[in-house]
Protein backbone atom coordinates (compact mmCIF):
# COMPACT_ATOMS: atom_id res chain seq x y z
CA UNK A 1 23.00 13.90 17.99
CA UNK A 2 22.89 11.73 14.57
CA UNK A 3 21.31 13.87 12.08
CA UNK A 4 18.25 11.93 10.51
CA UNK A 5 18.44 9.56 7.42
CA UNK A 6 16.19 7.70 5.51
CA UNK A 7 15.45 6.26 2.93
CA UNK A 8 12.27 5.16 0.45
CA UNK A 9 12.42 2.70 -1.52
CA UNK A 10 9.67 2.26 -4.20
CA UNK A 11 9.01 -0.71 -6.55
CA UNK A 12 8.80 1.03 -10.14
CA UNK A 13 5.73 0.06 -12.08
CA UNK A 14 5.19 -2.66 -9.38
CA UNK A 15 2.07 -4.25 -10.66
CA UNK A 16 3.72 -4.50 -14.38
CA UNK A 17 6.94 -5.46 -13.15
CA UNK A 18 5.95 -8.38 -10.74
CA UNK A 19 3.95 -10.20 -13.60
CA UNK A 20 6.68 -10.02 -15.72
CA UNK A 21 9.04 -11.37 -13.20
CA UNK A 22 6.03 -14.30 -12.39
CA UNK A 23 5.60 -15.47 -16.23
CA UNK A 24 9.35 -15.33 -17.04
CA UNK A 25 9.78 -17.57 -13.70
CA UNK A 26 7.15 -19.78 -15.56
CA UNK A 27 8.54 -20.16 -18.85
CA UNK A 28 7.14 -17.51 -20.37
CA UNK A 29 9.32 -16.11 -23.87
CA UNK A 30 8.72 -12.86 -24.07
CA UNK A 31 9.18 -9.84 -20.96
CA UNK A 32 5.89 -8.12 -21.06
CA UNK A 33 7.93 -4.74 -19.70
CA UNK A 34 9.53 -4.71 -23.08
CA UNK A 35 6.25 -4.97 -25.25
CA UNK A 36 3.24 -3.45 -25.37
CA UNK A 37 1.30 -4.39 -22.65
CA UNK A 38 -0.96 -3.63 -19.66
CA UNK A 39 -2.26 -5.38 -16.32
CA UNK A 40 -6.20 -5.47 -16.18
CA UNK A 41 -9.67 -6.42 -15.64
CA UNK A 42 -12.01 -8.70 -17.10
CA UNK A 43 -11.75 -7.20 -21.35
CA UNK A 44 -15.24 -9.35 -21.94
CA UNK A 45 -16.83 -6.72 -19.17
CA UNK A 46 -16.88 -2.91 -19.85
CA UNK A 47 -15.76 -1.67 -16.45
CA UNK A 48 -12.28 -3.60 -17.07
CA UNK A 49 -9.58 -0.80 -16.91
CA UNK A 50 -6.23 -0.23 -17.48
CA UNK A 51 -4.37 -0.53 -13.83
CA UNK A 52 -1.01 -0.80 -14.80
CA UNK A 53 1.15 -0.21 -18.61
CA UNK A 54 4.63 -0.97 -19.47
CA UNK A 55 6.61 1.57 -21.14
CA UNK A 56 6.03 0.82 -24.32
CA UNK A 57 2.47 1.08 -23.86
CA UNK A 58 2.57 4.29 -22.56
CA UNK A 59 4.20 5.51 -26.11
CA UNK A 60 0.50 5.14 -27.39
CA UNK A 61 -0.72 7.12 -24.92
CA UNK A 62 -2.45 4.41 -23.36
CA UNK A 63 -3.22 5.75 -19.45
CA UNK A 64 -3.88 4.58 -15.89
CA UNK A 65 -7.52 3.66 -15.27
CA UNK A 66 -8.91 4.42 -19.25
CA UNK A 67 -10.93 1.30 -20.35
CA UNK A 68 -9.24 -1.79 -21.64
CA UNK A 69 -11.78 -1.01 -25.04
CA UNK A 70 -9.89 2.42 -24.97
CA UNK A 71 -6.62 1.22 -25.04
CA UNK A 72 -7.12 -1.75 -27.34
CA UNK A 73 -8.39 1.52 -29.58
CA UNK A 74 -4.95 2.96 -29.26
CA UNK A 75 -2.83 0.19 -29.63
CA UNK A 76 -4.44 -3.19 -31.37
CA UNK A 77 -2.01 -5.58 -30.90
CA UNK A 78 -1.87 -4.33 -26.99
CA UNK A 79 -1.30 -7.88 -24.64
CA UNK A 80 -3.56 -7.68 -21.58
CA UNK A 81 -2.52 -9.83 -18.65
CA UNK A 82 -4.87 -9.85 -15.16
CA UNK A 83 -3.83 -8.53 -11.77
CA UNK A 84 -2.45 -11.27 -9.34
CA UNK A 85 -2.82 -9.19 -5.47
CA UNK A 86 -1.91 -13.01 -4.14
CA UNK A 87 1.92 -12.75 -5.95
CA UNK A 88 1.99 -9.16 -5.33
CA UNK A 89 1.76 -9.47 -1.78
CA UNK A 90 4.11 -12.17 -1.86
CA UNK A 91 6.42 -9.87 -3.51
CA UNK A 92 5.66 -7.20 -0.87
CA UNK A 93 6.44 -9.01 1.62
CA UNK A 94 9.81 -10.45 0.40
CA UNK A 95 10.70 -7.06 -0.01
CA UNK A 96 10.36 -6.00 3.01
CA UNK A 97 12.22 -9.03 4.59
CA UNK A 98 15.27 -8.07 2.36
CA UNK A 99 15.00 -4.52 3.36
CA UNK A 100 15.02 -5.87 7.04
CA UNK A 101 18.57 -6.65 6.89
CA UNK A 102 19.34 -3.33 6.89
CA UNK A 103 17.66 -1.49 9.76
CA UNK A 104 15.00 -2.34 12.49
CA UNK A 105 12.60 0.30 11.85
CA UNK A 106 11.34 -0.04 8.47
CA UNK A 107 7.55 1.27 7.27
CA UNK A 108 5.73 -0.86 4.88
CA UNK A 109 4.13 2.44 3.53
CA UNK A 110 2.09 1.01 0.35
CA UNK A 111 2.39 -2.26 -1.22
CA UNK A 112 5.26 -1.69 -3.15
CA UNK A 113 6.66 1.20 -1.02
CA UNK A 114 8.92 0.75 2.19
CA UNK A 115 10.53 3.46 4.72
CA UNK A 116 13.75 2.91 6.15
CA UNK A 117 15.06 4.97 9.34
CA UNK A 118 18.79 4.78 8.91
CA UNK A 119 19.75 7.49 12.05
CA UNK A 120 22.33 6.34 13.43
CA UNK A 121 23.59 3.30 11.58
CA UNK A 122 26.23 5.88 10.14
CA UNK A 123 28.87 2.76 12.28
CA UNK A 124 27.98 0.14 9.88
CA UNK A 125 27.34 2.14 6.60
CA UNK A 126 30.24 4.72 5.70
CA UNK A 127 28.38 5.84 2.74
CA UNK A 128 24.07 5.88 2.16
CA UNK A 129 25.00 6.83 -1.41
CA UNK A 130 27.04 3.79 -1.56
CA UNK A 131 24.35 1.48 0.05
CA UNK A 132 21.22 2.90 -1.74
CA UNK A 133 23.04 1.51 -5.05
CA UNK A 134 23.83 -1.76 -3.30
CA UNK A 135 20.27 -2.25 -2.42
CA UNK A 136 19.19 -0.59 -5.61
CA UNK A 137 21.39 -3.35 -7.32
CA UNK A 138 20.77 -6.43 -5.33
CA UNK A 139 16.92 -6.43 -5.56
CA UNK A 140 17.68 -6.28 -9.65
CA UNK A 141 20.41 -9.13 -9.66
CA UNK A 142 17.56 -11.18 -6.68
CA UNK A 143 14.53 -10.51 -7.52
CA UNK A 144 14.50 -9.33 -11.05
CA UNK A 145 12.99 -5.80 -11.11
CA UNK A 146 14.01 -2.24 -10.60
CA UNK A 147 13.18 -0.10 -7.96
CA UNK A 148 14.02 3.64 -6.89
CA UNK A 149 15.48 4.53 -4.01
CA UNK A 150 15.39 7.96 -2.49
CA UNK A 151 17.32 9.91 0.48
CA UNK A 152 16.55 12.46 2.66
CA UNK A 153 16.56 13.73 6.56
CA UNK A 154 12.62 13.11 7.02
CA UNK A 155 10.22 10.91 5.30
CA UNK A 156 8.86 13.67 2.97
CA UNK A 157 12.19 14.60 1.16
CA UNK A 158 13.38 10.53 0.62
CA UNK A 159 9.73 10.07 -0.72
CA UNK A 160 10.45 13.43 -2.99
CA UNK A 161 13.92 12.13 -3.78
CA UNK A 162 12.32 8.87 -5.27
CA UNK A 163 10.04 9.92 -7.32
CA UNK A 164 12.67 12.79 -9.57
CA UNK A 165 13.59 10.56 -12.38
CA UNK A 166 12.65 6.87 -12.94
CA UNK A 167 13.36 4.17 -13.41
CA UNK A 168 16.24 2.23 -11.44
CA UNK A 169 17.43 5.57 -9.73
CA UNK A 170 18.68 6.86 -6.69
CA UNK A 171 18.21 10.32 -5.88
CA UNK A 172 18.99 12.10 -2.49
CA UNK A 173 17.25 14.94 -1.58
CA UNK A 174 19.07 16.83 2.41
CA UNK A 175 18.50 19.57 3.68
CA UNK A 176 20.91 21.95 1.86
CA UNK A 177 19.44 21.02 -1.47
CA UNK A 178 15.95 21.75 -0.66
CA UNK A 179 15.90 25.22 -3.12
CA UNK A 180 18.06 23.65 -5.92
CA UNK A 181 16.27 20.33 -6.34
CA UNK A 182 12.66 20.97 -4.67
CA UNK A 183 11.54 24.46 -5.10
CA UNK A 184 11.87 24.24 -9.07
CA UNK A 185 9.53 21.59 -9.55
CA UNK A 186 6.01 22.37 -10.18
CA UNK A 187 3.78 22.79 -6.96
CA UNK A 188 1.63 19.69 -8.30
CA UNK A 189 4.90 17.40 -8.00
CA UNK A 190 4.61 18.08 -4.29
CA UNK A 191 3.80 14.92 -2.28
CA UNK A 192 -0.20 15.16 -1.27
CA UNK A 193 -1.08 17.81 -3.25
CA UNK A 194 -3.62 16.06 -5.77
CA UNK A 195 -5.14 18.12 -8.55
CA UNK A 196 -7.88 19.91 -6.93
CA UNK A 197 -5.68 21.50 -4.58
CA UNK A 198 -2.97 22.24 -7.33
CA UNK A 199 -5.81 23.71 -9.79
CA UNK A 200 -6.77 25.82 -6.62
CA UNK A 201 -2.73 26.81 -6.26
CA UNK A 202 -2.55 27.96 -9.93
CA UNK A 203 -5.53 30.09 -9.61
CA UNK A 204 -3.75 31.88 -6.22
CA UNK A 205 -0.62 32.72 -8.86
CA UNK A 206 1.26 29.57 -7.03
CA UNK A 207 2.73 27.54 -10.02
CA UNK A 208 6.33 26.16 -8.18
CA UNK A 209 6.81 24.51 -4.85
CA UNK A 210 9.44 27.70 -4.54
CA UNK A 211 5.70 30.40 -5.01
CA UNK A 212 4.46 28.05 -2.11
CA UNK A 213 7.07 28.65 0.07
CA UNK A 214 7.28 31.61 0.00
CA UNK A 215 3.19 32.12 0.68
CA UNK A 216 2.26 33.34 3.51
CA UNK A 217 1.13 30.22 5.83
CA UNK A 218 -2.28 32.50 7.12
CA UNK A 219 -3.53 33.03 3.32
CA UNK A 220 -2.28 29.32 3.01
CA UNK A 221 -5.05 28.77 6.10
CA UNK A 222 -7.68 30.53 4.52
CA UNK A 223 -8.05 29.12 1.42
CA UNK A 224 -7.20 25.28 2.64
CA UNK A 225 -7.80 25.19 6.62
CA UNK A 226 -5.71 22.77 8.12
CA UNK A 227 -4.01 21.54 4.83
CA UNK A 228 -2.52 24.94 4.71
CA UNK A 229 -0.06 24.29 7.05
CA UNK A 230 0.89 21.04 5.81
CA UNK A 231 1.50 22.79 2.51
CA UNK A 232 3.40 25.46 3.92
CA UNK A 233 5.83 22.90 5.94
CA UNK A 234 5.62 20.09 3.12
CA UNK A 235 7.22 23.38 0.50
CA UNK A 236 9.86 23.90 2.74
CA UNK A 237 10.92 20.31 2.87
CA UNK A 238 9.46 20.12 6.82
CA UNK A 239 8.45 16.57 8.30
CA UNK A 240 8.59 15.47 11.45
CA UNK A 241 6.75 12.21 11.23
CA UNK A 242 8.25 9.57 12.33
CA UNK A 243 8.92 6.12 10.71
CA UNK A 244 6.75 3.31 11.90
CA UNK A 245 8.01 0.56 12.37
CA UNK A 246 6.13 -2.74 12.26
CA UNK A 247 7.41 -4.70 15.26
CA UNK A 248 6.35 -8.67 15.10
CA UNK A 249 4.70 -8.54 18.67
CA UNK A 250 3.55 -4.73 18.84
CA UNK A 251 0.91 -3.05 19.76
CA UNK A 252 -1.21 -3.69 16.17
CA UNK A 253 -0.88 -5.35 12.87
CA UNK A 254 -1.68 -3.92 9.71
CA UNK A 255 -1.74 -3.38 5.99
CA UNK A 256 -2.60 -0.39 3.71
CA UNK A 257 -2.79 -0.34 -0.14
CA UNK A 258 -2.22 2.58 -2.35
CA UNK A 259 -4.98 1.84 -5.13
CA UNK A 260 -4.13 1.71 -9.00
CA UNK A 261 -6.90 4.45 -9.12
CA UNK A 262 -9.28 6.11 -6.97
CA UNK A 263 -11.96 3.50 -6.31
CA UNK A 264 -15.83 3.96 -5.48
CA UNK A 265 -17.26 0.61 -6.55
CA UNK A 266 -18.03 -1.39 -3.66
CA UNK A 267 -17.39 -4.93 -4.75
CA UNK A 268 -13.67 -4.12 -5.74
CA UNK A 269 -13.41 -1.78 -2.17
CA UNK A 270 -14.94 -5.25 -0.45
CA UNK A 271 -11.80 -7.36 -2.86
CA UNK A 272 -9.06 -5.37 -1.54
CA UNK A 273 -10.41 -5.66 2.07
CA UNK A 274 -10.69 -9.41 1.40
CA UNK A 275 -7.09 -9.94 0.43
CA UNK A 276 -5.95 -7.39 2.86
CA UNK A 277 -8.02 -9.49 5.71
CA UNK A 278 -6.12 -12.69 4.91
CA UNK A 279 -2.81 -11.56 4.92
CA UNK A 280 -3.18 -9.75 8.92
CA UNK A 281 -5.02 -12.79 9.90
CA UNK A 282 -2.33 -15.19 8.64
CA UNK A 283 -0.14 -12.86 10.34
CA UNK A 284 -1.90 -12.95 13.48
CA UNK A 285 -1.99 -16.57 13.62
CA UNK A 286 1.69 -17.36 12.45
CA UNK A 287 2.85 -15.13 15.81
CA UNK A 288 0.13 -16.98 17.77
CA UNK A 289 -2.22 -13.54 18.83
CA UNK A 290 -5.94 -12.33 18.95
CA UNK A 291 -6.92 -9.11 18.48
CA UNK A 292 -9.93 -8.00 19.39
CA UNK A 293 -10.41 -4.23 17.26
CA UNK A 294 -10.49 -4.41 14.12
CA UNK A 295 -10.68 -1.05 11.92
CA UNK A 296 -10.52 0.20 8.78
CA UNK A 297 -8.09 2.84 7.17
CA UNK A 298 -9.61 5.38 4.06
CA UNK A 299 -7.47 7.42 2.72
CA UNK A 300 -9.69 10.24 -0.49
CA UNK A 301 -8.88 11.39 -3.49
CA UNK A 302 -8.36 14.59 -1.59
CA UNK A 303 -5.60 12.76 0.79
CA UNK A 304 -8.30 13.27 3.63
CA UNK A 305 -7.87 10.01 5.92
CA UNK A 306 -10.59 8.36 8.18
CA UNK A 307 -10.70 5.18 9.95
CA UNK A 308 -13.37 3.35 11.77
CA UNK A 309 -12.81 0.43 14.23
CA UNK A 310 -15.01 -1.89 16.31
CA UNK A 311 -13.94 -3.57 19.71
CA UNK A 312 -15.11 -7.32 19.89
CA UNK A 313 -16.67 -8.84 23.36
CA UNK A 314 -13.93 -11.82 22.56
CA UNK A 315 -10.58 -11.84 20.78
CA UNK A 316 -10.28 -13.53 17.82
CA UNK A 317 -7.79 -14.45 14.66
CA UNK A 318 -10.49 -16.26 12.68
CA UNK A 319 -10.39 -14.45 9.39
CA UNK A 320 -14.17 -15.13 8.77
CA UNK A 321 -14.90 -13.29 11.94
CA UNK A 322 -12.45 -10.79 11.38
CA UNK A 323 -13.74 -10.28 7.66
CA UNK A 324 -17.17 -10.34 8.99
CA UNK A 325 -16.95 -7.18 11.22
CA UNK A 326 -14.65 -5.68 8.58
CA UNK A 327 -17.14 -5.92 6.10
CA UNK A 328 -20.24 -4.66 8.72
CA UNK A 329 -17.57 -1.42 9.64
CA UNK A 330 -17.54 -0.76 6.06
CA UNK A 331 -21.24 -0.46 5.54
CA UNK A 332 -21.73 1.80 8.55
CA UNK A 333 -18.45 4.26 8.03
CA UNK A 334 -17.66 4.39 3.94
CA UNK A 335 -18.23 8.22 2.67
CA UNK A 336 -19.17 7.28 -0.55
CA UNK A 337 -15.95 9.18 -1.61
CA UNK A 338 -13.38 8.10 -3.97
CA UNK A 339 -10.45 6.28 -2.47
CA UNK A 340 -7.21 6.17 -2.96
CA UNK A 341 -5.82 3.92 -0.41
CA UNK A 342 -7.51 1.48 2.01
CA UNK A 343 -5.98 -0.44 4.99
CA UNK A 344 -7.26 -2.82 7.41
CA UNK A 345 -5.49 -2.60 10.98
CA UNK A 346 -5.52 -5.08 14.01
CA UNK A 347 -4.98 -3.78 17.71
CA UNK A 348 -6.18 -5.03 20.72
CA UNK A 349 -3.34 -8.10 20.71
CA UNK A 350 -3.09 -10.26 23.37
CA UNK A 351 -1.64 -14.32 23.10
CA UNK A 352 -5.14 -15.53 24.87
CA UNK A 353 -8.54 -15.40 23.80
CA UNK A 354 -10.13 -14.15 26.67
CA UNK A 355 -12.91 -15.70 26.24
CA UNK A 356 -16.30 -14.70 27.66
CA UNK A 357 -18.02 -17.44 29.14
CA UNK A 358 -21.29 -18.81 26.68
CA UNK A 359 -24.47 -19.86 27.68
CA UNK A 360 -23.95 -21.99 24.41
CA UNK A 361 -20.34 -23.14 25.11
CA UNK A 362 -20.53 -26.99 25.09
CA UNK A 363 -22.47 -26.94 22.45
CA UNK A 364 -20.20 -24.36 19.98
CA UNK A 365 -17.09 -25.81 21.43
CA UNK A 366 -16.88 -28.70 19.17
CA UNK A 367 -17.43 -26.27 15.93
CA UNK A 368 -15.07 -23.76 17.03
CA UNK A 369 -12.21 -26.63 17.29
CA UNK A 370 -12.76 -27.75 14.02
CA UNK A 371 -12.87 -23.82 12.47
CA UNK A 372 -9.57 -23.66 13.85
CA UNK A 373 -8.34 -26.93 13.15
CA UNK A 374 -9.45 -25.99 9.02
CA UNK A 375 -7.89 -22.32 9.60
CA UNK A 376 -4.41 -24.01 10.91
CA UNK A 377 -4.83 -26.53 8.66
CA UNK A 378 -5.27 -23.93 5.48
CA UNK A 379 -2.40 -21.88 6.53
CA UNK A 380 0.11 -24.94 6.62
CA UNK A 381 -1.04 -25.47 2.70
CA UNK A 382 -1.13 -22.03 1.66
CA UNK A 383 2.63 -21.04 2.87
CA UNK A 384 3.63 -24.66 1.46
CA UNK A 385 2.72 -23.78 -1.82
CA UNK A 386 1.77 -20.47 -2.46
CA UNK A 387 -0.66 -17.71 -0.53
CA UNK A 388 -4.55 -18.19 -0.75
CA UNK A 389 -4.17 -21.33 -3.27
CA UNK A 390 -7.04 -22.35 -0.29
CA UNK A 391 -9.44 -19.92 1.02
CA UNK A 392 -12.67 -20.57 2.54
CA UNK A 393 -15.89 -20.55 0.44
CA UNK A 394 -17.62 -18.65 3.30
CA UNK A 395 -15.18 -16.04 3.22
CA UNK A 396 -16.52 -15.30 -0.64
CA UNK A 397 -20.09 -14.64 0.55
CA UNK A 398 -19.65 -12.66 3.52
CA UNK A 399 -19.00 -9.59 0.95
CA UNK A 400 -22.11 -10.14 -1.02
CA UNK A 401 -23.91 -10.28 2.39
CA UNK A 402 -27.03 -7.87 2.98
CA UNK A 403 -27.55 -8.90 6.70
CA UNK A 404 -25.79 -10.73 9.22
CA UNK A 405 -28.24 -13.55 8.62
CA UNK A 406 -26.95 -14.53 5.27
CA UNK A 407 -23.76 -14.98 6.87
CA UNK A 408 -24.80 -17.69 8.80
């Protein structure tokens, strides 16, 4: 039996990195990863914040989500350029169809993170050292920014592996280099372990990923329940999760999103869902399906996920209806807790409608033509020239909704 291999790849300072590559392709002189810069809100508004910085930046001590007024404090001549999710996710996405080449079963994890199962391919690649550079160095040479690429024989140790040094690395992390490479590093570097439950570590005398493993998993238990064994497995470089592969007719389609930082403001909660709600209904449409459950994916600042999902009476791959009921499951299942990745997921596929018959059918037939005439219509424009250059004005008020009568 093939012993396991994969990889992680990870897009270093993706947000930063994928501007820079936009305004060079658009004439602009200067490489913003080279200056001091930063990707951001709104600077007229207070709540703009910092969401990405290049290196440079980060020299001033400029930080993740800190206020655009605090880092224009630290750094005057700072150059603030706003987010664009649209080329991001066009980025995303050619990622992933590069990474394709190389493997069937390949995890879109985050946005600008991507799983590849390799068991098994050990016929076509003689060495993953050798091919982690290749890929390493072709997405440089096509598409103009660096990425990480990490190794190891489950999910947890590749995703380890990419994060040791950065950037434009590869790292491997097997097996038999689980005490030289992971136990040394501080129990905080461990993947999932955010800063509550490493404060909580520190005060148990656990200050290395080594002092966790080597805890005993039942004191692990008591002081974190169910994380405890997690912890316990995650120290010793255990994972048995498998890499999911998103198949173009399977059983669901979906997207998740690793936030900048941990998010409890509705409005940018119901933007992210917005953008998230286009792309998996252009999806749906471009392989010709309906889904009919739609749900949504939280993920906490204290890596606790929930999802919700509703089950429609008929299928659909209207994103207005889908962005409807997305927006009605968030108001009836958000926690009110920080977030620090969100996801909206489509099951239920089927290549028919099925339709239940309407009292009102002649009379809504002749609207719901034309809806789908303007959605088929839209989609032909938008992957002409560029994602979302045409979205429905509809779509923008169905977030600032209060009832379902407003979105009528």
């Amino acid at each position: 039996m093939n012993e396991r291999i994969v990889f992680h790849i990870d897009v270093n300072n993706a947000f930063l990195s994928w501007t820079a590559v936009l305004l060079l392709k658009n004439g602009y002189k200067q490489d913003i990863r080279k200056i001091p810069s930063i990707i951001g809100g709104d600077e007229t508004k207070r709540h703009g914040i910092v969401l990405a910085k290049s290196p440079v930046a980060k020299k001033y001590g400029i930080v993740t989500a800190e206020t655009l007024y605090q880092a224009r404090k630290k750094c005057p001549t700072i150059q603030i350029f706003p987010a664009n999710y649209e080329w991001y996710y066009q980025k995303s996405n050619e990622l992933y169809n590069y990474l394709s080449n190389f493997t069937p079963i390949i995890e879109r994890y985050s946005i600008d993170e991507c799983f590849l199962d390799m068991t098994g391919t050990n016929y076509l690649y003689k060495n993953y050292i050798a091919l982690a550079h290749k890929i390493k160095n072709d997405i440089k040479t096509k598409f103009g920014y660096t990425v990480n690429v990490g190794i190891g024989n489950n999910k947890l140790c590749a995703k380890m592996a990419s994060d040791f040094e950065k950037p434009d690395k590869v790292h491997t992390l097997f097996k038999d280099e689980i005490a030289s490479k992971l136990w040394p590093l501080p129990v905080g570097n461990l993947f999932m372990c955010g800063k509550r439950t490493k404060d909580q570590l520190n005060k148990m005398h656990i200050y290395t990923i080594k002092d966790l493993a080597n805890t005993n998993e039942k004191i692990l238990e008591k002081n974190f329940k169910s994380q405890g064994h997690y912890l316990k497995e995650a120290a010793l470089g255990i994972d048995n999760s498998r890499v999911e592969k998103r198949n173009s007719k399977n059983a669901s389609i979906s997207i998740s999103e690793t936030l900048p930082y941990d998010f409890t403001d509705e409005e940018k909660i119901k933007n992210v869902l917005f953008r998230q709600t286009e792309e998996v209904a252009r999806q749906l449409r471009k392989q010709k399906l309906f889904t009919n459950t739609i749900a949504i994916i939280f993920k906490n600042n204290l890596f606790i996920s929930y999802s919700a999902q509703v089950k429609l009476d008929n299928a659909t791959n209207n994103t207005k209806k889908i962005y409807e009921t997305v927006i009605s499951i968030l108001e009836k299942s958000y926690k009110k807790d920080p977030l620090r990745l969100l996801g909206v997921r489509l099951s239920g596929l089927s290549t028919s409608k099925d339709t239940q018959i309407s009292l009102f059918e002649d009379s809504e037939k002749d609207s719901k033509e034309d809806d789908q005439l303007i959605q088929q219509t839209m989609d032909l424009i938008n992957e002409k020239f560029g994602k979302a250059i045409l979205t429905p004005a509809s779509l923008k008020i169905i977030g600032q909704a209060k009832t379902k009568n407003q979105y009528k």
